[in-house]
PDB file of N, CA and C in Angstrom:
ATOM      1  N   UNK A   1     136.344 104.298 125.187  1.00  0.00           N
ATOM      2  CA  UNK A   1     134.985 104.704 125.480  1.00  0.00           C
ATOM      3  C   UNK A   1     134.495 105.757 124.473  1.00  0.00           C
ATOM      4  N   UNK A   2     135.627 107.053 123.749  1.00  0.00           N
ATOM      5  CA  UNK A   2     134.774 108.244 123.026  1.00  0.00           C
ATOM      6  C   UNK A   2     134.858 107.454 121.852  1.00  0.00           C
ATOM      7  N   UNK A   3     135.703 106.389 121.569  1.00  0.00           N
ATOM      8  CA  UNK A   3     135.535 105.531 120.199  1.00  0.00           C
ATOM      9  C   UNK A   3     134.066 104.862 119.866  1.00  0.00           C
ATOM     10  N   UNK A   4     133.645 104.454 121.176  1.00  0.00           N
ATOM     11  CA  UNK A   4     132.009 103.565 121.069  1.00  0.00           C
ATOM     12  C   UNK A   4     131.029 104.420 121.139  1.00  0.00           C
ATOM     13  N   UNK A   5     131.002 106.042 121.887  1.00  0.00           N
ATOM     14  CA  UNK A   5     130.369 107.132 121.802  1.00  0.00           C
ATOM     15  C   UNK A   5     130.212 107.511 120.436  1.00  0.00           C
ATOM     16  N   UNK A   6     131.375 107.679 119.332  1.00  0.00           N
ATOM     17  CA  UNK A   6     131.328 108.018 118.469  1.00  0.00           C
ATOM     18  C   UNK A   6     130.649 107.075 117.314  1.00  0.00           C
ATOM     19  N   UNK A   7     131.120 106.063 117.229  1.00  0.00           N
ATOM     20  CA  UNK A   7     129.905 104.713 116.871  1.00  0.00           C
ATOM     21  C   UNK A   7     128.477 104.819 117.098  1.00  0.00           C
ATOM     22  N   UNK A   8     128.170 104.776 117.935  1.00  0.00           N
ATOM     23  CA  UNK A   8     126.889 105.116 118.331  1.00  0.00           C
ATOM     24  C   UNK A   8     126.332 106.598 117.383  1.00  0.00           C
ATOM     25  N   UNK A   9     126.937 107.255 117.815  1.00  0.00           N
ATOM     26  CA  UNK A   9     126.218 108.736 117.412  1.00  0.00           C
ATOM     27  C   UNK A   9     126.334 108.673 115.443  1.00  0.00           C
ATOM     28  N   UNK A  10     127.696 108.068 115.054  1.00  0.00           N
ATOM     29  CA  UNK A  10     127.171 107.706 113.789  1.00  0.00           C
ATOM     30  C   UNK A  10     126.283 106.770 112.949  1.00  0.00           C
ATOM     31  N   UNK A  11     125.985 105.964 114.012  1.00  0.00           N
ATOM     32  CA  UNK A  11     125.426 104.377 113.519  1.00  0.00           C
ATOM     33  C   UNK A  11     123.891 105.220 113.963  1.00  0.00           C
ATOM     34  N   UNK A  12     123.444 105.993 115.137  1.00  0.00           N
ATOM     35  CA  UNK A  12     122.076 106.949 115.095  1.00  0.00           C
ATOM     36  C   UNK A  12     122.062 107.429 113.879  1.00  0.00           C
ATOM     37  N   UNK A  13     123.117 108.107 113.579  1.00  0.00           N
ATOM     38  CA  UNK A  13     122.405 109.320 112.505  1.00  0.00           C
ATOM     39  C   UNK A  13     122.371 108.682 110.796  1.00  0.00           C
ATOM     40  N   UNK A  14     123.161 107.822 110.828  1.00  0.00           N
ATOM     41  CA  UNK A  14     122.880 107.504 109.781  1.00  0.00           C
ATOM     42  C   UNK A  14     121.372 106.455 109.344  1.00  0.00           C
ATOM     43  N   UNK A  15     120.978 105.881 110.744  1.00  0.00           N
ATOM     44  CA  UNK A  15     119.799 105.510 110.802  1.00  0.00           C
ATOM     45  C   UNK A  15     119.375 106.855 110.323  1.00  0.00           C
ATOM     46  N   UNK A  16     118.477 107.611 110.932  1.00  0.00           N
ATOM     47  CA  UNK A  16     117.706 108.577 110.652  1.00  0.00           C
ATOM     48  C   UNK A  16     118.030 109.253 109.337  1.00  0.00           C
ATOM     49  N   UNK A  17     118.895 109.227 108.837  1.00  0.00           N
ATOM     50  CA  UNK A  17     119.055 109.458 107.712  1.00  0.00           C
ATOM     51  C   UNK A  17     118.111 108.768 106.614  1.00  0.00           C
ATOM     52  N   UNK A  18     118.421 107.530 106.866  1.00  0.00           N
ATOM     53  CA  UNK A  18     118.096 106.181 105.937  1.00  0.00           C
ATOM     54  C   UNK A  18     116.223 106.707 106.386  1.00  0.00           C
ATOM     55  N   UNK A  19     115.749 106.661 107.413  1.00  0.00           N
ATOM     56  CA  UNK A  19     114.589 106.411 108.080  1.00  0.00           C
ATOM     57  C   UNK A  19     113.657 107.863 107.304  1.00  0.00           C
ATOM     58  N   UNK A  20     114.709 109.000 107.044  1.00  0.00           N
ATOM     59  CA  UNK A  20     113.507 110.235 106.646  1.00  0.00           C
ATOM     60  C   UNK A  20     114.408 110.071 105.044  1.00  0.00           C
ATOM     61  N   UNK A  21     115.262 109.379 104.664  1.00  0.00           N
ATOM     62  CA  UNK A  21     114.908 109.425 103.125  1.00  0.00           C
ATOM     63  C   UNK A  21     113.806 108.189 102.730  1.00  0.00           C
ATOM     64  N   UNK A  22     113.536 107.438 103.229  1.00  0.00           N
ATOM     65  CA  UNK A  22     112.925 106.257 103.106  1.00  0.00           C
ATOM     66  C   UNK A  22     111.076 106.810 103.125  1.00  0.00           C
ATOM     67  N   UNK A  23     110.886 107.214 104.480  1.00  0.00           N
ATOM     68  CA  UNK A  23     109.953 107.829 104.719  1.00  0.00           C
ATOM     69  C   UNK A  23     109.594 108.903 103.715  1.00  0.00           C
ATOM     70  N   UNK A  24     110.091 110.172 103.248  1.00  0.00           N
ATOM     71  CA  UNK A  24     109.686 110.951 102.177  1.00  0.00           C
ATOM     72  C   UNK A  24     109.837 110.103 100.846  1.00  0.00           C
ATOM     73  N   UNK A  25     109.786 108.973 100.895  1.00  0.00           N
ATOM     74  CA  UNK A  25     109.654 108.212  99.607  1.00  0.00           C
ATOM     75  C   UNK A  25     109.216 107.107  98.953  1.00  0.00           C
ATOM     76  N   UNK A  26     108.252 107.517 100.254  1.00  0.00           N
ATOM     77  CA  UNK A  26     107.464 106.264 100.762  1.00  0.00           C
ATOM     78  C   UNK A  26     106.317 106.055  99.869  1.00  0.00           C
ATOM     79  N   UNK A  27     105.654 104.595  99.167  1.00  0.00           N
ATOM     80  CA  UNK A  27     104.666 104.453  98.264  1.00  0.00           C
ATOM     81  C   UNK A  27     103.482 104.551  99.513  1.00  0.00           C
ATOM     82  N   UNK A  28     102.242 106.027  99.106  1.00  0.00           N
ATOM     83  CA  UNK A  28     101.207 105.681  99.853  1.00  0.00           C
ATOM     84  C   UNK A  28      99.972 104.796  99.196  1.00  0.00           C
ATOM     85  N   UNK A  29     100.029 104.540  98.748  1.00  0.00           N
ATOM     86  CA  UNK A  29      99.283 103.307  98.001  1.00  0.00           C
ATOM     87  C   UNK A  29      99.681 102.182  97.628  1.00  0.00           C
ATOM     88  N   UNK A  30      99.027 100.656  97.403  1.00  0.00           N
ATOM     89  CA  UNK A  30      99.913  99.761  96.866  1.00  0.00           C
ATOM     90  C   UNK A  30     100.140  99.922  95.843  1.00  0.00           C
ATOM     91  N   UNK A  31     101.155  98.842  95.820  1.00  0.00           N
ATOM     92  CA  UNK A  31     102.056  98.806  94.132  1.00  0.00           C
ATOM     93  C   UNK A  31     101.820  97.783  93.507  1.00  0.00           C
ATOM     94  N   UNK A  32     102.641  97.058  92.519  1.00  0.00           N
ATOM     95  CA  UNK A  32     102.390  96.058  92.156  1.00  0.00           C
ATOM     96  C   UNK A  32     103.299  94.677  92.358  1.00  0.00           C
ATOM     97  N   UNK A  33     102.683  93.676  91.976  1.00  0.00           N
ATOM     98  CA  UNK A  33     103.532  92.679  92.760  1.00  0.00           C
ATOM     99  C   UNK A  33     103.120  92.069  94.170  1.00  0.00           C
ATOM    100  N   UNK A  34     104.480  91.665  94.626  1.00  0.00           N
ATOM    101  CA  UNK A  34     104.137  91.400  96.226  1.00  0.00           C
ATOM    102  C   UNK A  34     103.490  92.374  96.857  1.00  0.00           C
ATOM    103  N   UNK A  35     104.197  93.366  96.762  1.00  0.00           N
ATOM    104  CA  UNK A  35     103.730  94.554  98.080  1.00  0.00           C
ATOM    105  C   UNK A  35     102.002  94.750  97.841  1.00  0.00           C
ATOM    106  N   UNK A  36     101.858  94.547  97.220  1.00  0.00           N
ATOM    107  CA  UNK A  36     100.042  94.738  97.204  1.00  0.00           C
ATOM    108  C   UNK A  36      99.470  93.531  97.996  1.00  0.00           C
ATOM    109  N   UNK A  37     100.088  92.318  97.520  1.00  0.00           N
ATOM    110  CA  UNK A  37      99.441  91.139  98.302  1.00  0.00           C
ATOM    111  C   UNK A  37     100.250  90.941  99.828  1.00  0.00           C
ATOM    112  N   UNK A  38     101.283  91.231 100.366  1.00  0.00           N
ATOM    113  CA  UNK A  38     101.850  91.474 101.588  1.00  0.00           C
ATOM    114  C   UNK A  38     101.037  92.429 102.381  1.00  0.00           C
ATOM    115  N   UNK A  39     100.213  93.487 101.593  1.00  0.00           N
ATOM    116  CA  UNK A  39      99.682  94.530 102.294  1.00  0.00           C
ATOM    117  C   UNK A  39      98.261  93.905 103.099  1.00  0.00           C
ATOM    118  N   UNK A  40      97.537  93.173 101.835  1.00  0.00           N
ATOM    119  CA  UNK A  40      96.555  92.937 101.782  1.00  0.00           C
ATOM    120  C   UNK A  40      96.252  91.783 103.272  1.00  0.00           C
ATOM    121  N   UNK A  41      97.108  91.186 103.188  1.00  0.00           N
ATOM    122  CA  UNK A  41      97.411  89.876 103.783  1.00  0.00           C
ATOM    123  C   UNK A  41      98.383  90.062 105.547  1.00  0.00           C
ATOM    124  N   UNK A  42      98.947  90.862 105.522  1.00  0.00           N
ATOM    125  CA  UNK A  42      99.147  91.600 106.647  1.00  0.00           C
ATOM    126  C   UNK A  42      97.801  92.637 107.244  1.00  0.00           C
ATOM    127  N   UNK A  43      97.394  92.689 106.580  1.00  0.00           N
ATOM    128  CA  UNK A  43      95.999  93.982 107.262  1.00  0.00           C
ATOM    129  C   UNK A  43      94.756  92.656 107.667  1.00  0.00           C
ATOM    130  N   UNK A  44      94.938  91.742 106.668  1.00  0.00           N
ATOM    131  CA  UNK A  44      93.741  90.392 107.077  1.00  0.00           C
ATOM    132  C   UNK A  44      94.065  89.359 108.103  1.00  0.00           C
ATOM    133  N   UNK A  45      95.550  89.416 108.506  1.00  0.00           N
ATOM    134  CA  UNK A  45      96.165  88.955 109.072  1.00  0.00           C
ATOM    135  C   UNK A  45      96.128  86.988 108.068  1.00  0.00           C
ATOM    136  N   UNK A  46      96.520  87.150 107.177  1.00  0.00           N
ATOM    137  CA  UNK A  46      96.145  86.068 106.263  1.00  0.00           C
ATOM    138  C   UNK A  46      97.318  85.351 105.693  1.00  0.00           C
ATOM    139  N   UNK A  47      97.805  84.102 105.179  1.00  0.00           N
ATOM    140  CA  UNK A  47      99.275  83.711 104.902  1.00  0.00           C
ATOM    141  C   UNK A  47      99.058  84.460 103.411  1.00  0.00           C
ATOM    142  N   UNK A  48     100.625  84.702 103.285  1.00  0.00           N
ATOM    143  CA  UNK A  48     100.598  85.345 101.683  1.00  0.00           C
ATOM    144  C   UNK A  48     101.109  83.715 100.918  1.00  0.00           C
ATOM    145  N   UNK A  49     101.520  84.123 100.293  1.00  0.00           N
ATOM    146  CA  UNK A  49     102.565  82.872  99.128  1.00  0.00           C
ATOM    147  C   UNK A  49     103.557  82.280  99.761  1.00  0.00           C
ATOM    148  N   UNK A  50     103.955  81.396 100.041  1.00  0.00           N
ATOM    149  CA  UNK A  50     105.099  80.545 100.202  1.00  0.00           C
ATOM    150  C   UNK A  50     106.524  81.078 100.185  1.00  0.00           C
ATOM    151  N   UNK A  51     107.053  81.040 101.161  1.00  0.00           N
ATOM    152  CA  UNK A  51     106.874  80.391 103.129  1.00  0.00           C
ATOM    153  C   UNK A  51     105.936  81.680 103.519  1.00  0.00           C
ATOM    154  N   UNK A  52     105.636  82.890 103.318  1.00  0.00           N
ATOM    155  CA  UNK A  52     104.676  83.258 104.063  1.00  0.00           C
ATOM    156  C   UNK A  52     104.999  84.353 105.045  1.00  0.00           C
ATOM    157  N   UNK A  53     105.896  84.430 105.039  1.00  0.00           N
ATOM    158  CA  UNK A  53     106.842  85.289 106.009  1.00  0.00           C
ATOM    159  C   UNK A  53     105.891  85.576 107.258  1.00  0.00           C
ATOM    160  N   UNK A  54     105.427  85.333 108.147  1.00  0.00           N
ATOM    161  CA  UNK A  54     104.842  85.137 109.143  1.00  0.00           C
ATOM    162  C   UNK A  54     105.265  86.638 110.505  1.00  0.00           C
ATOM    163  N   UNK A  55     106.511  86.834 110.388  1.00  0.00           N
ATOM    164  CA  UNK A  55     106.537  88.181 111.550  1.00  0.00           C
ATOM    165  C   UNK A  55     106.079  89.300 110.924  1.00  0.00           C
ATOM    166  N   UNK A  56     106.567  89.312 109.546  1.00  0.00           N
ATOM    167  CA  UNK A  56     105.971  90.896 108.617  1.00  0.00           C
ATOM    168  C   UNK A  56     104.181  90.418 108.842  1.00  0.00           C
ATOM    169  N   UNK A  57     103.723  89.902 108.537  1.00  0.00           N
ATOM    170  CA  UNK A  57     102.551  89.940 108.977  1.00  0.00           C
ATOM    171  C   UNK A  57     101.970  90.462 110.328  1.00  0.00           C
ATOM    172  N   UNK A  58     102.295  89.374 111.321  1.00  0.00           N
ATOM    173  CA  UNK A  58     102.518  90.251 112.755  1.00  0.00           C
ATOM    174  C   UNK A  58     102.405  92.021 112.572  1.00  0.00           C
ATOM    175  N   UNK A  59     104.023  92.101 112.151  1.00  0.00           N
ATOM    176  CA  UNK A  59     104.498  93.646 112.532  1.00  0.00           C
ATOM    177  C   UNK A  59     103.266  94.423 111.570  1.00  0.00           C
ATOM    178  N   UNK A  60     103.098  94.125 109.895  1.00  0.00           N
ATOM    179  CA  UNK A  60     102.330  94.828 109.667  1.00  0.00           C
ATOM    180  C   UNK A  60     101.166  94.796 109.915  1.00  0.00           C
ATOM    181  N   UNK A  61     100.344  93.621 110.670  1.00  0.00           N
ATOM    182  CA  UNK A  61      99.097  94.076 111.082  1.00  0.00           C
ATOM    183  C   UNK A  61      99.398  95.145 112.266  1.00  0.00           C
ATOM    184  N   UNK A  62     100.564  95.061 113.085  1.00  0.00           N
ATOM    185  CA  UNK A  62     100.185  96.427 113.978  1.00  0.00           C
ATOM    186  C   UNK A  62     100.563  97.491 113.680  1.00  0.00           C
ATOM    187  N   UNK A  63     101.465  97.727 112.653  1.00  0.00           N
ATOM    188  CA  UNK A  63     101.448  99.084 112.095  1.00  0.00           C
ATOM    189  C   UNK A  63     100.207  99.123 111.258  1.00  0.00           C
ATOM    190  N   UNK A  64      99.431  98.364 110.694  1.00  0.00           N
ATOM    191  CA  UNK A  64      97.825  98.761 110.335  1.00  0.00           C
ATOM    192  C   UNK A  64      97.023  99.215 111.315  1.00  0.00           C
ATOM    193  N   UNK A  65      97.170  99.088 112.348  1.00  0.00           N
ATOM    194  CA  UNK A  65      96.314  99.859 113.729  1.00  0.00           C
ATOM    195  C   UNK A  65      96.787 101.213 113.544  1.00  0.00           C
ATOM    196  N   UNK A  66      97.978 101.537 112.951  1.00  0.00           N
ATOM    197  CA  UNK A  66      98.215 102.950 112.795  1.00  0.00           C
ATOM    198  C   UNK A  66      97.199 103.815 111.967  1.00  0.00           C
ATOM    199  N   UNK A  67      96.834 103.061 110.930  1.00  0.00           N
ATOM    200  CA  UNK A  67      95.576 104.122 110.275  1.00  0.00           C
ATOM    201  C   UNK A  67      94.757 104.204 111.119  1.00  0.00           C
ATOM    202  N   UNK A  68      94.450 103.843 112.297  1.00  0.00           N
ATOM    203  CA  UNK A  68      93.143 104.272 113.038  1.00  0.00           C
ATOM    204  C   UNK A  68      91.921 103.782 112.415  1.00  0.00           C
ATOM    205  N   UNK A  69      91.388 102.906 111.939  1.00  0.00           N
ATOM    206  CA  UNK A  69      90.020 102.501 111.382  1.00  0.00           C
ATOM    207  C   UNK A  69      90.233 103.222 109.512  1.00  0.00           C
ATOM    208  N   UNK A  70      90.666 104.022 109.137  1.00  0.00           N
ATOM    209  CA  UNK A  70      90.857 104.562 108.139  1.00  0.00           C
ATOM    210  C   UNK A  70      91.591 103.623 107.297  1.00  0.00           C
ATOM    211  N   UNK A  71      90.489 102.775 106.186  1.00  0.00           N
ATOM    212  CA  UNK A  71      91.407 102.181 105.076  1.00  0.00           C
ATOM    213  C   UNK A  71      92.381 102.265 104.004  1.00  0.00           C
ATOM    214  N   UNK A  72      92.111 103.437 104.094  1.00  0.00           N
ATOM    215  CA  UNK A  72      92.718 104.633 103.054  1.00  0.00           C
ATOM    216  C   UNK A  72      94.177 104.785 103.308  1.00  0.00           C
ATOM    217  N   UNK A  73      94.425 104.350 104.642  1.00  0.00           N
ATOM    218  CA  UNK A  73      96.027 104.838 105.126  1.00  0.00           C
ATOM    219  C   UNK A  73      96.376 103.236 105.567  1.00  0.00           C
ATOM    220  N   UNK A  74      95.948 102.300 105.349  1.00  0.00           N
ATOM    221  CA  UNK A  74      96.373 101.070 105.860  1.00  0.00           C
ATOM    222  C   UNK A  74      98.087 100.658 104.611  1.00  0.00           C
ATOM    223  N   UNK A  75      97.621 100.703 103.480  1.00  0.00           N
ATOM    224  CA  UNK A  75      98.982 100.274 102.670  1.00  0.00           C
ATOM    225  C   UNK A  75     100.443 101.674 103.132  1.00  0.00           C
ATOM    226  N   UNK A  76     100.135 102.769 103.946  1.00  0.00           N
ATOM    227  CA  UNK A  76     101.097 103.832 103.944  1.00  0.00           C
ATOM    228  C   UNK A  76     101.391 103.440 105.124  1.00  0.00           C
ATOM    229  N   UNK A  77     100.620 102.830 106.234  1.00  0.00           N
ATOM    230  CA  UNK A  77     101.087 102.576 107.197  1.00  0.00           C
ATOM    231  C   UNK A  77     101.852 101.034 107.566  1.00  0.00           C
ATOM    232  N   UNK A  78     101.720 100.281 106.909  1.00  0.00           N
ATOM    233  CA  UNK A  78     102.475  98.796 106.598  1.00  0.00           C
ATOM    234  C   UNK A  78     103.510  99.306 105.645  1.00  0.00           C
ATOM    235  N   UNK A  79     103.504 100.402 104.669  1.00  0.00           N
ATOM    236  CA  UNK A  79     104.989 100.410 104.106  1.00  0.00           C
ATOM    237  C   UNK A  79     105.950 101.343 104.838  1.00  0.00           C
ATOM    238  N   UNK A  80     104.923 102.291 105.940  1.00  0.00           N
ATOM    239  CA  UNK A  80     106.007 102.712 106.531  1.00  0.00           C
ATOM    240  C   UNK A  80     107.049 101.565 107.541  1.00  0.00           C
ATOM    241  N   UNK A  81     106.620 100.189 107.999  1.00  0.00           N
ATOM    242  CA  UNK A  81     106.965  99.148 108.422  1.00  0.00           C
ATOM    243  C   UNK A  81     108.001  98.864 107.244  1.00  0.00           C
ATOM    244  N   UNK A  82     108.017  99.023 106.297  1.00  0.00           N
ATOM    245  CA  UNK A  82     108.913  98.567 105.975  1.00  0.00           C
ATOM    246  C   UNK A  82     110.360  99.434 105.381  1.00  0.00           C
ATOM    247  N   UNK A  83     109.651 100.924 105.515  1.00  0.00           N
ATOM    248  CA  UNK A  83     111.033 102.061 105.670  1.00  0.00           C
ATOM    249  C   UNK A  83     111.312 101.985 107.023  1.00  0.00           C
ATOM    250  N   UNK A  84     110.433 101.607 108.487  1.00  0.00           N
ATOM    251  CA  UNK A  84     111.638 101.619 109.440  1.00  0.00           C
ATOM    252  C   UNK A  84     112.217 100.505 109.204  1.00  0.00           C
ATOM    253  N   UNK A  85     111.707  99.245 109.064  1.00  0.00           N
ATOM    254  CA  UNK A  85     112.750  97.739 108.841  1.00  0.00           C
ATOM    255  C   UNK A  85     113.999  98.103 107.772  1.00  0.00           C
ATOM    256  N   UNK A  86     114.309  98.787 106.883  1.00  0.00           N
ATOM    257  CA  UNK A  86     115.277  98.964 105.741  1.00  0.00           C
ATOM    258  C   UNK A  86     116.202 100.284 106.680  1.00  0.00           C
ATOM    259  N   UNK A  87     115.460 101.229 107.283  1.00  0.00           N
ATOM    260  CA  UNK A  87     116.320 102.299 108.244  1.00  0.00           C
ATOM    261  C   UNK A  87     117.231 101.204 109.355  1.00  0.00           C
ATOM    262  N   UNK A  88     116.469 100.155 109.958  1.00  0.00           N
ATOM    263  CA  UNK A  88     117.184  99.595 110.987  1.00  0.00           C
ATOM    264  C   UNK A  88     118.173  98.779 110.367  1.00  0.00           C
ATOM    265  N   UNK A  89     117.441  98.067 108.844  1.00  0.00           N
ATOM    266  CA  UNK A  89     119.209  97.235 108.085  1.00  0.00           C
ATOM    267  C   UNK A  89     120.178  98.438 107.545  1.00  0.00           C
ATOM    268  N   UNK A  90     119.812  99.412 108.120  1.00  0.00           N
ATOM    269  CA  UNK A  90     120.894 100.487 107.503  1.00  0.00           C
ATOM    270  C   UNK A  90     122.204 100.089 108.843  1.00  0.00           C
ATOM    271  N   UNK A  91     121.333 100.393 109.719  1.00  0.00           N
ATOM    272  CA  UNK A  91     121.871 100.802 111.238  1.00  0.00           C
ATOM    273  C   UNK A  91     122.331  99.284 111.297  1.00  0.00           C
ATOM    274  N   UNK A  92     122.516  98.261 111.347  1.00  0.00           N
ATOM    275  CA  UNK A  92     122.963  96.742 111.187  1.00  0.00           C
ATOM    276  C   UNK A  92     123.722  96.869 110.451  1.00  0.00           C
ATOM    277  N   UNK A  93     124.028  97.345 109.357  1.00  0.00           N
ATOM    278  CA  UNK A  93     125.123  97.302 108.733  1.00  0.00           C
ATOM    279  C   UNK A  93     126.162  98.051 109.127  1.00  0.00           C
ATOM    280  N   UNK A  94     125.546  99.168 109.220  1.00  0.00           N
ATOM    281  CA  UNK A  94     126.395 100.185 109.891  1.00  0.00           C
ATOM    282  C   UNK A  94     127.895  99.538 110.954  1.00  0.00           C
ATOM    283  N   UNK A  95     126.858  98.963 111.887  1.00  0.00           N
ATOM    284  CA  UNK A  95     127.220  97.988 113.273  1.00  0.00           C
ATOM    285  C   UNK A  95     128.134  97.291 112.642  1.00  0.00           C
ATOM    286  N   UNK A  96     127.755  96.111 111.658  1.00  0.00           N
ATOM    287  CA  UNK A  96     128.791  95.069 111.595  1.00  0.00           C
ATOM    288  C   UNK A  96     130.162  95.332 110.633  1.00  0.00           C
ATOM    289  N   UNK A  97     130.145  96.402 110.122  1.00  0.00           N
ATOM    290  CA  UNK A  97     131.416  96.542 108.770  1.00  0.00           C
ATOM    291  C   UNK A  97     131.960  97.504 110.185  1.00  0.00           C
TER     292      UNK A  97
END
């Protein structure tokens, strides 16, 4: 049992780790490439390029409700979607090795 306690409490922290280096390094504007047209296309709720990835759309149109009407924060708030998604494949990896 303090073996799976201890799992846990490292497989947390190293999330949060991953989650506030990710976050302080976070692009608040788009970039170039995909992430500009993923942004664009997640906030329009629109298919991007082939296959389309269809849940990042989903997820980032509702982390675009996070700017609050403010367009200005829509690409900081879809890439923060994608520093928690890279914090949680931290914590997945963590889990399976």
């Amino acid at each position: 049992m303090k073996h799976h306690l201890q799992q846990r409490i490292f497989g947390g922290l190293a999330f949060v780790i991953a989650l506030i280096t990710y976050l302080l390094t976070l692009e608040p504007s788009a970039s170039f490439w995909d992430c500009s047209e993923f942004i664009a296309c997640a906030y329009k709720l629109e298919i991007g390029h082939a296959p389309g990835a269809p849940l990042y759309m989903l997820l980032g149109r509702l982390f675009s409700l996070l700017a609050l009407g403010n367009t200005e924060n829509v690409a900081l708030a879809i890439n923060a979607l994608s520093a928690v998604a890279s914090a949680l494949t931290v914590l997945l990896l963590f889990h399976i090795i």
